[in-house]
Protein backbone atom coordinates (compact mmCIF):
# COMPACT_ATOMS: atom_id res chain seq x y z
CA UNK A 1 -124.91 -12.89 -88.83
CA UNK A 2 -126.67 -11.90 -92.25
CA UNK A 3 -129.46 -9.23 -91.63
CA UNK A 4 -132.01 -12.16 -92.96
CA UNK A 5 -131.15 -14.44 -90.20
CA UNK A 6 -131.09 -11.30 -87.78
CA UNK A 7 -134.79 -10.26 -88.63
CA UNK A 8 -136.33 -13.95 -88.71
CA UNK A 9 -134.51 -14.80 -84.92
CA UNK A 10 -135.89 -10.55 -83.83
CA UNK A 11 -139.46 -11.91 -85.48
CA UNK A 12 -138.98 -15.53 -83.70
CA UNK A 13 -138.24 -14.02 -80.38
CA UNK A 14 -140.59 -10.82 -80.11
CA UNK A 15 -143.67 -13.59 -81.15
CA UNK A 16 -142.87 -16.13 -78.45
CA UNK A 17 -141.48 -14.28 -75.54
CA UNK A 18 -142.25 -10.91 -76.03
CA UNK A 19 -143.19 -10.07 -72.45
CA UNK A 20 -140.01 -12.10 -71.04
CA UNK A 21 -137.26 -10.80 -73.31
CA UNK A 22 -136.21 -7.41 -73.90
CA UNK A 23 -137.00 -5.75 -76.87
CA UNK A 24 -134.97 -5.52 -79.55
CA UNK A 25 -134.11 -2.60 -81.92
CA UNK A 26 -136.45 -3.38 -84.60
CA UNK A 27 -139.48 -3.68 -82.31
CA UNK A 28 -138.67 -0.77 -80.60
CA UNK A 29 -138.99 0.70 -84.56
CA UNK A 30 -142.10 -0.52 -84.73
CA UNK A 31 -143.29 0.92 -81.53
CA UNK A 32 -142.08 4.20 -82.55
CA UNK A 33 -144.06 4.43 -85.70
CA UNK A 34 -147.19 2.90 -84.61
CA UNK A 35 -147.20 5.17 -81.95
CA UNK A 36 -146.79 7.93 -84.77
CA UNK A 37 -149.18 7.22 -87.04
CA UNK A 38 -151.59 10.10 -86.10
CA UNK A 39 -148.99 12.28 -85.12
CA UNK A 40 -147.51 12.51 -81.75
CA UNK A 41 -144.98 14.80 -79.91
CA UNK A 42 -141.82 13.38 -78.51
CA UNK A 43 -143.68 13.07 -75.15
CA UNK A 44 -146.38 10.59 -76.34
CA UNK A 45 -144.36 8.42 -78.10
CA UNK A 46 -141.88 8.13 -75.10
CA UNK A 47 -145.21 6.77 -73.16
CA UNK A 48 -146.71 4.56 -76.24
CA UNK A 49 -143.06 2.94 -77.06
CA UNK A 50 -142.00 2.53 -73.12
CA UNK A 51 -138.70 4.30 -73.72
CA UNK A 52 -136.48 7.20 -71.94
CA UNK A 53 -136.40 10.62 -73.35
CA UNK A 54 -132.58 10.08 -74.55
CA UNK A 55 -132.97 6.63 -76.12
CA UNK A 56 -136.33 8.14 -77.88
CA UNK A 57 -134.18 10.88 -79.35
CA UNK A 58 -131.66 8.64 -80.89
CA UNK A 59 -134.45 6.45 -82.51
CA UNK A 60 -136.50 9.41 -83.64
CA UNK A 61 -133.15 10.83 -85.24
CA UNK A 62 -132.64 7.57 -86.73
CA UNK A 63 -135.62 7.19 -88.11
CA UNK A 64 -136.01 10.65 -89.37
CA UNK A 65 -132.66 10.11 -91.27
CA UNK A 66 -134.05 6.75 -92.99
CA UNK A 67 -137.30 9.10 -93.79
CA UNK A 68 -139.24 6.51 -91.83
CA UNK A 69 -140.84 9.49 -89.71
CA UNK A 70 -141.01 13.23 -90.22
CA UNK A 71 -140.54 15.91 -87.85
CA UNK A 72 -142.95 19.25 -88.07
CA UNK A 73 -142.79 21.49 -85.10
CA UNK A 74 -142.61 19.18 -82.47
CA UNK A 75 -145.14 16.71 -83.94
CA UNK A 76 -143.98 13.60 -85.35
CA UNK A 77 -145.86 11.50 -87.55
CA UNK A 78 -144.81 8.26 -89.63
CA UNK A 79 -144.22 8.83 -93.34
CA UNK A 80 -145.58 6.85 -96.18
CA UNK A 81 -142.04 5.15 -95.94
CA UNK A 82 -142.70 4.28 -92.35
CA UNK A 83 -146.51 2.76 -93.14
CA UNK A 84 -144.85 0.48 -95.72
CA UNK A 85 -142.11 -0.44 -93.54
CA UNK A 86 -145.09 -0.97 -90.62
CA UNK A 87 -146.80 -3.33 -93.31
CA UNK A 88 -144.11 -5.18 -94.14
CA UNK A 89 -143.47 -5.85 -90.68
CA UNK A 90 -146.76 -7.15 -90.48
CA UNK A 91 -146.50 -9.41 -93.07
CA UNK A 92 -143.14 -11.19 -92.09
CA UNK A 93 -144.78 -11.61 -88.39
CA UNK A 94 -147.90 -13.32 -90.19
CA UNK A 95 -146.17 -15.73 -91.83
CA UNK A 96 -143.97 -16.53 -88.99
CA UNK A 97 -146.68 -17.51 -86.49
């Protein structure tokens, strides 16, 4: 499956049954960097984005390797990268409803 088709089904799904279904990769993403906007330590974000410890540390490595979020001390807050990626989000959820 192309990742176009991939991200308009995740987008489909997370807008009509996003309380029935579980979430997929991408909105768990999103999660993440909302909840790091501000700044956050690992435990936070773990409570904002509903996740274990473990699976939290895999995303958060992720995401520091894409340079979507940065990592200073043991406060982690979303990079310019990640706001534009938040935004674009946004946008492609707007003009699916």
């Amino acid at each position: 499956m192309p990742i176009e088709e991939y991200i308009k089904d995740s987008l489909k799904d997370s807008l009509k049954d996003s309380f029935k279904k579980r979430r997929g990769g991408f909105e768990i993403v999103v999660d993440i960097l909302s909840a790091a906007m501000e700044g956050a330590k690992k435990t936070e974000i773990v409570y904002k984005a509903n996740l274990n410890f473990k699976r939290a540390g895999n995303y958060l490595a992720y995401l520091e390797e894409k340079r979507l979020i940065e990592n200073t001390g043991s406060v982690y807050r979303t990079t310019e990268k990640g706001q534009d990626f938040l935004l674009d989000y946004q946008k492609l959820k707007d003009r699916l409803k």
